[in-house]
PDB file of N, CA and C in Angstrom:
ATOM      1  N   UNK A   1     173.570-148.793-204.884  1.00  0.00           N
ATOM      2  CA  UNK A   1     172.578-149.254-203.933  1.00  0.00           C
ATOM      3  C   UNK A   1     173.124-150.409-203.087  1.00  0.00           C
ATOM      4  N   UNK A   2     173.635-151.658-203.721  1.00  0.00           N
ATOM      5  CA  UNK A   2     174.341-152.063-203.144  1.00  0.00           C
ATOM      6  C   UNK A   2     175.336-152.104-202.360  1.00  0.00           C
ATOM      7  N   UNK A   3     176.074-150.962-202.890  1.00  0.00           N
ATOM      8  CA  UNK A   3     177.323-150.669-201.446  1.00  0.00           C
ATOM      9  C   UNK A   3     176.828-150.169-200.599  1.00  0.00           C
ATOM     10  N   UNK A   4     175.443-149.352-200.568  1.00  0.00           N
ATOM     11  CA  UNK A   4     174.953-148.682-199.163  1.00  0.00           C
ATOM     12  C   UNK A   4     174.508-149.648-198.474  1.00  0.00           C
ATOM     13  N   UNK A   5     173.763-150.663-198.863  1.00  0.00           N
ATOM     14  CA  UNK A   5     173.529-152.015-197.992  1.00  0.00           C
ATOM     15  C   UNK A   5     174.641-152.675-197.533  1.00  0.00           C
ATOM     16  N   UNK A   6     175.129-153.102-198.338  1.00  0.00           N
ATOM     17  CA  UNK A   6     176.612-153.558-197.578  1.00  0.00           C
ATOM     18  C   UNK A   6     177.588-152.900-196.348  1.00  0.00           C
ATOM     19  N   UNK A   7     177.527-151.421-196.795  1.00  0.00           N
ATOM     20  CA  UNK A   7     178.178-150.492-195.772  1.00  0.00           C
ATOM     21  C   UNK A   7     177.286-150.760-194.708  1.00  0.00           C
ATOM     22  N   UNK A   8     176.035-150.401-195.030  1.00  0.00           N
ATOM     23  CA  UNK A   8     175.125-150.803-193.505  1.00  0.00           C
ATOM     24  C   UNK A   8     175.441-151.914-192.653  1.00  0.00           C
ATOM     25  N   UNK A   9     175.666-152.664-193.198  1.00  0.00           N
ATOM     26  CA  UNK A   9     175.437-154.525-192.651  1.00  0.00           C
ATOM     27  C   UNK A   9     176.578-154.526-192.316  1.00  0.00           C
ATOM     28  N   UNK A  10     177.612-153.984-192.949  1.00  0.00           N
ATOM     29  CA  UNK A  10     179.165-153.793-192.088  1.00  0.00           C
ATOM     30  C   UNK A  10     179.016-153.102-190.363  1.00  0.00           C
ATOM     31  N   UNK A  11     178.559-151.999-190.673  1.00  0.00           N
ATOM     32  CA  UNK A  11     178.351-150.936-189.983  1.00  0.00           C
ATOM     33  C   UNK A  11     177.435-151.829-188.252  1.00  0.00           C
ATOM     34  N   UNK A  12     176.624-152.675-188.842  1.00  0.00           N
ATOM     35  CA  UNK A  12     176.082-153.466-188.084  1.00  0.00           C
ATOM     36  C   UNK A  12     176.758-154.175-187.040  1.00  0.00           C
ATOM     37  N   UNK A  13     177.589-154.732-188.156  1.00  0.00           N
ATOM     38  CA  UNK A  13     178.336-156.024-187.607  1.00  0.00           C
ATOM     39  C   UNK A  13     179.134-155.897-186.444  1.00  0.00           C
ATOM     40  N   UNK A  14     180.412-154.306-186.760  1.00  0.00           N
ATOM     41  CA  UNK A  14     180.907-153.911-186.364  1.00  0.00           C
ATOM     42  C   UNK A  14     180.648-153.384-184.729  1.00  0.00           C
ATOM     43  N   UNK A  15     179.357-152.996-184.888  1.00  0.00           N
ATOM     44  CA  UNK A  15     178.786-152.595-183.325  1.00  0.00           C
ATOM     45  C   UNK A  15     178.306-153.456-182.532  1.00  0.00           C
ATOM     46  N   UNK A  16     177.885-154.769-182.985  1.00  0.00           N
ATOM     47  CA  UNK A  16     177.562-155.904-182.193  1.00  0.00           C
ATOM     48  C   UNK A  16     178.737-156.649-181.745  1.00  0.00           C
ATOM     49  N   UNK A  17     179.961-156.459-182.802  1.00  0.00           N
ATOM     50  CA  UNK A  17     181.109-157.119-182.272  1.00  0.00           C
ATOM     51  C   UNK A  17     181.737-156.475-180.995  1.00  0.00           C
ATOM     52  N   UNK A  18     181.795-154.763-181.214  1.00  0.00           N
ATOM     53  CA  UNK A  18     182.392-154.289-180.343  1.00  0.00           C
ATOM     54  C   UNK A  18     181.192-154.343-178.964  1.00  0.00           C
ATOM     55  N   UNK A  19     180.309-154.616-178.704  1.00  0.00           N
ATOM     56  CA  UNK A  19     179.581-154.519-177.929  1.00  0.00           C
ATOM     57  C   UNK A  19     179.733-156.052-176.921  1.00  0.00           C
ATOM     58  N   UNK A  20     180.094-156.573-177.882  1.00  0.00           N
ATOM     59  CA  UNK A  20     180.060-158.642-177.746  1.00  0.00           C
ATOM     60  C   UNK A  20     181.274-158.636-176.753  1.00  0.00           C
ATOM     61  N   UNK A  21     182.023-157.805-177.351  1.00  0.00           N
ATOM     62  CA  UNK A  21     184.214-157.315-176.455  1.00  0.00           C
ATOM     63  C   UNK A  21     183.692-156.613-175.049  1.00  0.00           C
ATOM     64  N   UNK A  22     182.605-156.145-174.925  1.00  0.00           N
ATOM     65  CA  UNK A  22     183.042-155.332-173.442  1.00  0.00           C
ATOM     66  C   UNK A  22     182.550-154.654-173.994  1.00  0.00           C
ATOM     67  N   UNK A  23     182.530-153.703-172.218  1.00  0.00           N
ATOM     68  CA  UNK A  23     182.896-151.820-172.618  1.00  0.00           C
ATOM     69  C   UNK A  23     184.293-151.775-172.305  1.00  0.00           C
ATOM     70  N   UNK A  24     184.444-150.653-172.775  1.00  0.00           N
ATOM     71  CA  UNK A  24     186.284-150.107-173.424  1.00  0.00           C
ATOM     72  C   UNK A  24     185.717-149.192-172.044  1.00  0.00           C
ATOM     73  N   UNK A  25     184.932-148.803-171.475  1.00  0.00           N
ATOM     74  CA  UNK A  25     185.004-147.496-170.635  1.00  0.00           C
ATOM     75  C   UNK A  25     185.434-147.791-169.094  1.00  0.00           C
ATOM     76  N   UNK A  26     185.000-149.295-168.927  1.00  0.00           N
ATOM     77  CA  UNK A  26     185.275-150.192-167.858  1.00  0.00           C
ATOM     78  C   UNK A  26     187.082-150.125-167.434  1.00  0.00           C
ATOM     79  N   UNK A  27     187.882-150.198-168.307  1.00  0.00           N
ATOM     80  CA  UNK A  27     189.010-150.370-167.964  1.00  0.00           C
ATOM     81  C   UNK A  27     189.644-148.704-168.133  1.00  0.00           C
ATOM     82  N   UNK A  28     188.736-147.643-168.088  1.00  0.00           N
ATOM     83  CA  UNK A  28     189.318-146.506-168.049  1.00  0.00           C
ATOM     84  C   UNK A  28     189.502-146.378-166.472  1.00  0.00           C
ATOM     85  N   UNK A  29     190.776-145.866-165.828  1.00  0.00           N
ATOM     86  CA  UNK A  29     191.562-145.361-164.921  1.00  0.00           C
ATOM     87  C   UNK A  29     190.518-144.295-164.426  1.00  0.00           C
ATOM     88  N   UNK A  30     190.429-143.540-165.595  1.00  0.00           N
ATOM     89  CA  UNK A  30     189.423-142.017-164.717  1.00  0.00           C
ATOM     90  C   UNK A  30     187.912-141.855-164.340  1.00  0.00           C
ATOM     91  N   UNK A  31     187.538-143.145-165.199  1.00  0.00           N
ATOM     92  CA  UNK A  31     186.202-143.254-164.476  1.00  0.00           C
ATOM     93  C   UNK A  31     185.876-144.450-163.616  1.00  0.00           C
ATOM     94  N   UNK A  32     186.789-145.617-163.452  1.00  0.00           N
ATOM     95  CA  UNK A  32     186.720-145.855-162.343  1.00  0.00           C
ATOM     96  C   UNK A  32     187.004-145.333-160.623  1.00  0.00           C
ATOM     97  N   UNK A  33     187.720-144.143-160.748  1.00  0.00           N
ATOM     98  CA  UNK A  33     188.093-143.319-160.029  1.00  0.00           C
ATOM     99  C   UNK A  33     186.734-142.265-159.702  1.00  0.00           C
ATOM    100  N   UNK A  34     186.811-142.084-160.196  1.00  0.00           N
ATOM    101  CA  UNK A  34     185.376-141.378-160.479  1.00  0.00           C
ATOM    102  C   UNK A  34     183.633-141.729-159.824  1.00  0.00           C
ATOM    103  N   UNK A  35     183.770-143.502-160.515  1.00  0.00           N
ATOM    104  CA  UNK A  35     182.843-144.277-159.781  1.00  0.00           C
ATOM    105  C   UNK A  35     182.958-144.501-158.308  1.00  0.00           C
ATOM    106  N   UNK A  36     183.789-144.822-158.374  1.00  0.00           N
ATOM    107  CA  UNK A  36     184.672-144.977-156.618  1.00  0.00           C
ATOM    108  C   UNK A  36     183.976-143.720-155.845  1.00  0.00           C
ATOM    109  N   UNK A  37     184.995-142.457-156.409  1.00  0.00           N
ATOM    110  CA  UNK A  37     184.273-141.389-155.018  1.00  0.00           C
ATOM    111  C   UNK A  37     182.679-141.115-154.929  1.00  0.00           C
ATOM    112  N   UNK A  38     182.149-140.985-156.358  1.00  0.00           N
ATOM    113  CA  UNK A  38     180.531-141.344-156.461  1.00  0.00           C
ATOM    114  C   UNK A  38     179.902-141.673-155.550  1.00  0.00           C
ATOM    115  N   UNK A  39     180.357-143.069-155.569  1.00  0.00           N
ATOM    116  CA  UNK A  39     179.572-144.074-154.551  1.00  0.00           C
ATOM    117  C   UNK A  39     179.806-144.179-153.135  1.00  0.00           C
ATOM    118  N   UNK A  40     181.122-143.549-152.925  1.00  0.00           N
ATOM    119  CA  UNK A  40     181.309-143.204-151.472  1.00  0.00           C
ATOM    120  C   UNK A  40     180.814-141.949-151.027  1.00  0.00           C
ATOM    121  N   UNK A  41     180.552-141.073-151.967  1.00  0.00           N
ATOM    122  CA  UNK A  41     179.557-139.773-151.160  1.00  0.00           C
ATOM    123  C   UNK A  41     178.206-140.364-151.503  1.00  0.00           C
ATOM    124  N   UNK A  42     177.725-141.054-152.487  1.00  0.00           N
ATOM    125  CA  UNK A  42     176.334-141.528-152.400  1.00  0.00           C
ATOM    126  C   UNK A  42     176.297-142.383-150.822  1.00  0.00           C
ATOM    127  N   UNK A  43     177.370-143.333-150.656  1.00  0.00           N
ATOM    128  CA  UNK A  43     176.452-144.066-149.228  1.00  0.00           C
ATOM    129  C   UNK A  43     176.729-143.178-148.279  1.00  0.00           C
ATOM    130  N   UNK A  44     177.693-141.718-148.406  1.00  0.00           N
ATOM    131  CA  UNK A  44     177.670-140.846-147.221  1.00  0.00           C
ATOM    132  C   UNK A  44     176.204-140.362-146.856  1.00  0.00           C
ATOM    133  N   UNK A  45     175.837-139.909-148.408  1.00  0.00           N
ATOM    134  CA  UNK A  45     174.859-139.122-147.910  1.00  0.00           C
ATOM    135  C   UNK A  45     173.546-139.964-147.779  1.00  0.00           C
ATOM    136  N   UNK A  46     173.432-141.680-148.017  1.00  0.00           N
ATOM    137  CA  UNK A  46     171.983-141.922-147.491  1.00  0.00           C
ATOM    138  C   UNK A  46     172.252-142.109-145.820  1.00  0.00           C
ATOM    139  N   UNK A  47     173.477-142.659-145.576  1.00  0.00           N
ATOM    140  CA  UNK A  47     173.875-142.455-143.914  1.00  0.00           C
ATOM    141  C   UNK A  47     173.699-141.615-143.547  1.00  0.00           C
ATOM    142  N   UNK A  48     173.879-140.344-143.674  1.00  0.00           N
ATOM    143  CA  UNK A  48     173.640-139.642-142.809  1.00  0.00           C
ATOM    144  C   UNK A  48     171.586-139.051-143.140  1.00  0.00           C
ATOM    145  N   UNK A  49     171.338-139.082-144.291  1.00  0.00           N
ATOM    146  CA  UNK A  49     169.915-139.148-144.383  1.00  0.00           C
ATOM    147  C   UNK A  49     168.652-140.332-143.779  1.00  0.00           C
ATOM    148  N   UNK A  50     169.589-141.460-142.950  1.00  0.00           N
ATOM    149  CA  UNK A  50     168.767-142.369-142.509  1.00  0.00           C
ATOM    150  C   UNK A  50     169.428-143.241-141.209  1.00  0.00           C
ATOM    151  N   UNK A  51     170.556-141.895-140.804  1.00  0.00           N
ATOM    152  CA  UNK A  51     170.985-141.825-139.844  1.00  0.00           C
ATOM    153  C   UNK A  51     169.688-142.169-138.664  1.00  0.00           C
ATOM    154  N   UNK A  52     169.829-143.312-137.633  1.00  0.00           N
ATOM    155  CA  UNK A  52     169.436-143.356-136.561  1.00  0.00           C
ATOM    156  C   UNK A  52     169.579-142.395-134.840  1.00  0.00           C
ATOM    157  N   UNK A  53     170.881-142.132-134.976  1.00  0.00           N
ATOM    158  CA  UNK A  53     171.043-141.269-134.055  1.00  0.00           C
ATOM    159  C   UNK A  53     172.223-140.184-134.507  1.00  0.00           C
ATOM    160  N   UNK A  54     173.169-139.757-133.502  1.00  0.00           N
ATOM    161  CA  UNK A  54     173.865-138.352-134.008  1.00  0.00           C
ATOM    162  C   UNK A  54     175.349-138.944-134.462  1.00  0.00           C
ATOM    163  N   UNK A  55     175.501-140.108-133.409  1.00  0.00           N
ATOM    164  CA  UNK A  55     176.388-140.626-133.886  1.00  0.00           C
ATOM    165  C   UNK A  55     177.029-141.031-135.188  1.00  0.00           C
ATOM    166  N   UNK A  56     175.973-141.923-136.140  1.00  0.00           N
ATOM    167  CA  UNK A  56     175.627-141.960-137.141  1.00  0.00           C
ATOM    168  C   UNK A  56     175.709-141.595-138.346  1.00  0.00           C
ATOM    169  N   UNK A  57     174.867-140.207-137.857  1.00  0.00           N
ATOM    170  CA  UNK A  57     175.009-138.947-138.675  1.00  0.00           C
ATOM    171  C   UNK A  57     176.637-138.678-138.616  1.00  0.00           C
ATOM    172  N   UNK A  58     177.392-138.628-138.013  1.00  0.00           N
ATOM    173  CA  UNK A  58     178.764-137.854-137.683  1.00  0.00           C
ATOM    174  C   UNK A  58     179.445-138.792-138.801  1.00  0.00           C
ATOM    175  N   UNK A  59     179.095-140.122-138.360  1.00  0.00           N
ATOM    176  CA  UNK A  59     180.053-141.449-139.153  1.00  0.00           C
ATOM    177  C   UNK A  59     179.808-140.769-140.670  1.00  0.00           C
ATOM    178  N   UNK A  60     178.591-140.420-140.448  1.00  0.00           N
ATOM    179  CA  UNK A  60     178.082-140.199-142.556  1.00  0.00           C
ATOM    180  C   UNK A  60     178.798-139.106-143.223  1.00  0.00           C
ATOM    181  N   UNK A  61     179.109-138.281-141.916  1.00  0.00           N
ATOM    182  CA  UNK A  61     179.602-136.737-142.554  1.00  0.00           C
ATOM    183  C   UNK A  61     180.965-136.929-142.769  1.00  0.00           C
ATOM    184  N   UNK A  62     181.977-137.715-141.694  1.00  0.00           N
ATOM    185  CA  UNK A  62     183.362-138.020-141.664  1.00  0.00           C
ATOM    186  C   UNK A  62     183.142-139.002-143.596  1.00  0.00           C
ATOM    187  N   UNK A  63     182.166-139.477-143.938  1.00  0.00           N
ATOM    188  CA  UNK A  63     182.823-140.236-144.855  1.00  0.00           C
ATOM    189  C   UNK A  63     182.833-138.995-145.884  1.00  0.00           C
ATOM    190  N   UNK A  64     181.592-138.307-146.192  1.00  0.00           N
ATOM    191  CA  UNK A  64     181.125-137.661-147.171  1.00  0.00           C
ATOM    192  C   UNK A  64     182.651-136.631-146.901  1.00  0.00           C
ATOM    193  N   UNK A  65     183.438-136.389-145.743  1.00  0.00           N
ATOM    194  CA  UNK A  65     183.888-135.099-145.982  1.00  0.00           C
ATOM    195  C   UNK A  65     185.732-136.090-146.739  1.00  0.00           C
ATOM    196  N   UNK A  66     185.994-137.322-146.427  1.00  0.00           N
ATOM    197  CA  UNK A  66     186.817-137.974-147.026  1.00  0.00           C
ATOM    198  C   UNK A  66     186.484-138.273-148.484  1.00  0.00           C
ATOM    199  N   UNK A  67     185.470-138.665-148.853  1.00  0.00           N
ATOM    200  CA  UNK A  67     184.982-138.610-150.755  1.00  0.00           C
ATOM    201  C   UNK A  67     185.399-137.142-151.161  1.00  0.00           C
ATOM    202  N   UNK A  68     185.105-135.795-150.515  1.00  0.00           N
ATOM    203  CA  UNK A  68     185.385-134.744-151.183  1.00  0.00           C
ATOM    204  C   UNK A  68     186.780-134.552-151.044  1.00  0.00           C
ATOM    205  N   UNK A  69     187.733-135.068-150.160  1.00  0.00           N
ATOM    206  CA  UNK A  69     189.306-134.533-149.936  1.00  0.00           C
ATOM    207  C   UNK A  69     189.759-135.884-151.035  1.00  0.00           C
ATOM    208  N   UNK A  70     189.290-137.362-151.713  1.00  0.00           N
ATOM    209  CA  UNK A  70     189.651-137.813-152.296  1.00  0.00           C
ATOM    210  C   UNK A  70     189.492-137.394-153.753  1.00  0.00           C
ATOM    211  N   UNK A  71     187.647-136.891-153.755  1.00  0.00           N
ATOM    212  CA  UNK A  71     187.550-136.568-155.230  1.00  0.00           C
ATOM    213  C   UNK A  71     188.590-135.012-155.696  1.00  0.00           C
ATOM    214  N   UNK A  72     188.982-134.002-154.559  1.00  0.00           N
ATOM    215  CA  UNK A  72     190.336-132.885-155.073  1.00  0.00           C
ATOM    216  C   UNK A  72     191.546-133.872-155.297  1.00  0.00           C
ATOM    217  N   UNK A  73     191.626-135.017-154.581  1.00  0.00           N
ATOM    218  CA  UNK A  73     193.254-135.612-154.884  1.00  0.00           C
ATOM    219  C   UNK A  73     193.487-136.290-156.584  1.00  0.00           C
ATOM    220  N   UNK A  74     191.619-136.770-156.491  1.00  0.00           N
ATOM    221  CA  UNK A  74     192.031-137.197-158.039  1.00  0.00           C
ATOM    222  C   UNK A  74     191.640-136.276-159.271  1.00  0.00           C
ATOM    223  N   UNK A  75     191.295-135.260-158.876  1.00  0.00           N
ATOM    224  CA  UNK A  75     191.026-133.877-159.583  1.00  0.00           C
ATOM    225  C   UNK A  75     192.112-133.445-160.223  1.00  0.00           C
ATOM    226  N   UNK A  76     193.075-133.156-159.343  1.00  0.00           N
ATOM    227  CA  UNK A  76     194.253-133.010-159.298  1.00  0.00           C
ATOM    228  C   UNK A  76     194.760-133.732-159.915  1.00  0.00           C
ATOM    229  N   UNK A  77     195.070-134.815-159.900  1.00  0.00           N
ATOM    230  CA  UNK A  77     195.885-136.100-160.691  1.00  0.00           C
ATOM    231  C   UNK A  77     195.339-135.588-161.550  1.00  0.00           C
ATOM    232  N   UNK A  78     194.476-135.774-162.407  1.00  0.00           N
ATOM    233  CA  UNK A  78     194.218-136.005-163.476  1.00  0.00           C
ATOM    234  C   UNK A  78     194.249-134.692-164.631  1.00  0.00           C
ATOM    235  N   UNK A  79     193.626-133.197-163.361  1.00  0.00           N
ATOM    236  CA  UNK A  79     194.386-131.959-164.183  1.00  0.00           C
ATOM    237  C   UNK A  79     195.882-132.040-164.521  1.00  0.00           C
ATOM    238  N   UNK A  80     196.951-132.385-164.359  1.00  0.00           N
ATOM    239  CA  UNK A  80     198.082-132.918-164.215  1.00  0.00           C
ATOM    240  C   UNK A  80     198.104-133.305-165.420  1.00  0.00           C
ATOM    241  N   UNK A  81     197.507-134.652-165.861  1.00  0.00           N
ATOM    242  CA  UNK A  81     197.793-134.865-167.304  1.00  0.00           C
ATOM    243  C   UNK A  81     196.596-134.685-168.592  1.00  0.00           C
ATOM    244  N   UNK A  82     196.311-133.932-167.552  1.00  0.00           N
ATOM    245  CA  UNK A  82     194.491-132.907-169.084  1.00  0.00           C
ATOM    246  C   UNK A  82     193.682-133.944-169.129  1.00  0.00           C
ATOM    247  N   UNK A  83     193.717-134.244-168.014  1.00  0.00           N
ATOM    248  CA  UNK A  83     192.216-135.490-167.702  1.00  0.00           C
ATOM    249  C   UNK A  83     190.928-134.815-166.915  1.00  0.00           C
ATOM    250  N   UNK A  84     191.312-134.178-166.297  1.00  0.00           N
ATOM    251  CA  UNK A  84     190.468-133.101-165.198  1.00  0.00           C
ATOM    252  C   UNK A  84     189.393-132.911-165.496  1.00  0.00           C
ATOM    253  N   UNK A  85     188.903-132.586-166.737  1.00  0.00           N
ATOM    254  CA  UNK A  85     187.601-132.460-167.114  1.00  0.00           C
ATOM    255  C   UNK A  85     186.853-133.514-167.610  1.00  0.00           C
ATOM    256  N   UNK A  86     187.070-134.743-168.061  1.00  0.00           N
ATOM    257  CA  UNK A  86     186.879-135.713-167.788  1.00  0.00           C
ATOM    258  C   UNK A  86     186.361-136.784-166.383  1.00  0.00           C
ATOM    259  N   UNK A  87     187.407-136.142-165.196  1.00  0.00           N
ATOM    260  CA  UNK A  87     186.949-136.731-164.139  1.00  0.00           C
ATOM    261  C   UNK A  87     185.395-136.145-163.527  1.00  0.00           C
ATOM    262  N   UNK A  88     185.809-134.707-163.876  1.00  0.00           N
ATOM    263  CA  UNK A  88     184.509-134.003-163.382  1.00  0.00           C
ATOM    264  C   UNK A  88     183.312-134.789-163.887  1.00  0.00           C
ATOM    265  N   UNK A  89     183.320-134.558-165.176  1.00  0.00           N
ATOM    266  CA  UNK A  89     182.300-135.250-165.864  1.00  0.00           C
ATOM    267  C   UNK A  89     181.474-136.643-165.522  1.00  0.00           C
ATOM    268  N   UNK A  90     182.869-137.401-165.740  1.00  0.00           N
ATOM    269  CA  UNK A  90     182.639-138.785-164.472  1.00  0.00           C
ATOM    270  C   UNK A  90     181.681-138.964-163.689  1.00  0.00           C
ATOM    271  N   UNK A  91     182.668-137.761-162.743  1.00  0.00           N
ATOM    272  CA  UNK A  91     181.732-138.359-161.524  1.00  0.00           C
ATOM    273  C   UNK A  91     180.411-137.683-161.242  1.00  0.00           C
ATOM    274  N   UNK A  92     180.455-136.331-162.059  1.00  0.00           N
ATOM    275  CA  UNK A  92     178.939-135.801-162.115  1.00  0.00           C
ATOM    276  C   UNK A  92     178.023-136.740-163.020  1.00  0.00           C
ATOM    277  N   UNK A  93     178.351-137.215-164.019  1.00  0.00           N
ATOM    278  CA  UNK A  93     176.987-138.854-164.401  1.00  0.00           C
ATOM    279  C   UNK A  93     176.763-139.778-162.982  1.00  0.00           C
ATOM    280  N   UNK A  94     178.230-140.234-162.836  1.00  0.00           N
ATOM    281  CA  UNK A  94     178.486-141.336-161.839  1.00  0.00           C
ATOM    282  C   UNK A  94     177.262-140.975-160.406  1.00  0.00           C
ATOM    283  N   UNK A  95     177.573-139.461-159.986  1.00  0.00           N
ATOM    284  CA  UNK A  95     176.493-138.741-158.673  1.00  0.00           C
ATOM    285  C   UNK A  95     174.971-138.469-159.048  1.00  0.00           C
ATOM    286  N   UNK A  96     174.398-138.458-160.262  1.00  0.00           N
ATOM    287  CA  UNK A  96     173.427-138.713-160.593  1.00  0.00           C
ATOM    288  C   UNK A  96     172.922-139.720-160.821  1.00  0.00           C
ATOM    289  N   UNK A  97     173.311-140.649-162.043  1.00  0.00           N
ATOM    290  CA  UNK A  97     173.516-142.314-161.434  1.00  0.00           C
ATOM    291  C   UNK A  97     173.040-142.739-160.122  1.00  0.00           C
ATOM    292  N   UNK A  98     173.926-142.603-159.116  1.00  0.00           N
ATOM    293  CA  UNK A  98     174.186-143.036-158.025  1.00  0.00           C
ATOM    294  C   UNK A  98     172.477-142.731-157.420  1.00  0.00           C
ATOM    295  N   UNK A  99     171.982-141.164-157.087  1.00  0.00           N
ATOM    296  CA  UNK A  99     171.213-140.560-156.689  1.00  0.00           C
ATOM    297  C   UNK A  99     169.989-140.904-157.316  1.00  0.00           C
ATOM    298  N   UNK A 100     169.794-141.209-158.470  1.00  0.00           N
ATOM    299  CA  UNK A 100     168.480-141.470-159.026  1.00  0.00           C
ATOM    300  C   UNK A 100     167.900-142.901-158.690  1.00  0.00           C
ATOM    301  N   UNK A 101     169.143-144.152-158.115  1.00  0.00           N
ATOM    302  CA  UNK A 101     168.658-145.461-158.135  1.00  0.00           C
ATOM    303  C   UNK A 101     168.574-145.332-156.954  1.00  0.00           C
ATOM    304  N   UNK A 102     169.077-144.491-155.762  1.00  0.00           N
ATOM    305  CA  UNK A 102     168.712-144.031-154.634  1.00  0.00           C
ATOM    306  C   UNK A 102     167.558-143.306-154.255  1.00  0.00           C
ATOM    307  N   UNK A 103     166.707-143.013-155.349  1.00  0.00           N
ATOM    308  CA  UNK A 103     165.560-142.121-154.728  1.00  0.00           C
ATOM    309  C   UNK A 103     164.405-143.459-154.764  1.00  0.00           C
ATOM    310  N   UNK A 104     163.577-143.202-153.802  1.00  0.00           N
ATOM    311  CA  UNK A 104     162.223-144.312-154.042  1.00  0.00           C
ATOM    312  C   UNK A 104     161.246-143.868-155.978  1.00  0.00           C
ATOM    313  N   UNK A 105     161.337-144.883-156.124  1.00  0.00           N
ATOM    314  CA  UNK A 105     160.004-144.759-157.008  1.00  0.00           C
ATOM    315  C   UNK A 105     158.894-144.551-156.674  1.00  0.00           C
ATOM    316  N   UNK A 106     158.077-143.134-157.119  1.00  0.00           N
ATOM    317  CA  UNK A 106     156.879-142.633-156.504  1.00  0.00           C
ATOM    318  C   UNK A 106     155.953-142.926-157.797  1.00  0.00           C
ATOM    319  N   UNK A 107     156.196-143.198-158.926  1.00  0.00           N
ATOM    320  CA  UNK A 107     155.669-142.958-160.209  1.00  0.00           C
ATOM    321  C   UNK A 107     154.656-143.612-160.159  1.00  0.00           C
ATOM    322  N   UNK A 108     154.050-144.756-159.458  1.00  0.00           N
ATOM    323  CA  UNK A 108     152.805-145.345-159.185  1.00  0.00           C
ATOM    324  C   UNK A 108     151.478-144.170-158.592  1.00  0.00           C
ATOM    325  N   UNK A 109     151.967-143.849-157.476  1.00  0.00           N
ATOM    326  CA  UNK A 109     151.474-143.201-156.634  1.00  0.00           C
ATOM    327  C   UNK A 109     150.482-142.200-157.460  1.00  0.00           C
ATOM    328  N   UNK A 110     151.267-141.327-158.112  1.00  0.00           N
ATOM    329  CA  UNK A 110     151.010-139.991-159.222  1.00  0.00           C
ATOM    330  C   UNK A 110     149.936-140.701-159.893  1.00  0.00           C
TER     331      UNK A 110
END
């Protein structure tokens, strides 16, 4: 009985310490890469969704169409060394992420 308490309180300790250090995910290469193109097709696409004129709109599409020729370059990289599915992953949290703190809150309204 005692060692299961103890194991617990270890078990405890252990996750507050590593939590106290950082995130370990912060200094990953592939999802900061990841975050990066995210957030550059997220501000493509509220630019061009709150685009004022056509101009605008054009600026939003030139970015959104540079996030997609960056997110194949690091696709690539990273299939290269069996990271690839990883990046995907990335940046599909990272584009939801991005998109959900981008939508208005209607939840009052309802």
């Amino acid at each position: 009985m005692y060692k299961i308490i103890l194991n617990i309180i270890i078990v405890l300790f252990v996750g507050v310490f590593m939590a106290a250090c950082g995130d370990s995910a912060s200094d990953n290469p592939v999802l900061i890469d990841a975050r990066e193109v995210a957030k550059m097709r997220c501000k493509a696409r509220e630019m061009i969704k709150n685009a004022p004129d056509r101009v605008a709109k054009e600026e939003g599409r030139e970015l959104r169409r540079r996030a997609k020729e960056l997110r194949r370059m690091y696709k690539d990289k990273y299939e290269k060394i069996g990271k690839g599915e990883e990046f995907s992953d990335f940046y599909r949290a990272e584009k939801k992420k991005c998109r959900e703190e981008a939508e208005p809150k209607d939840d009052d309204n309802e």
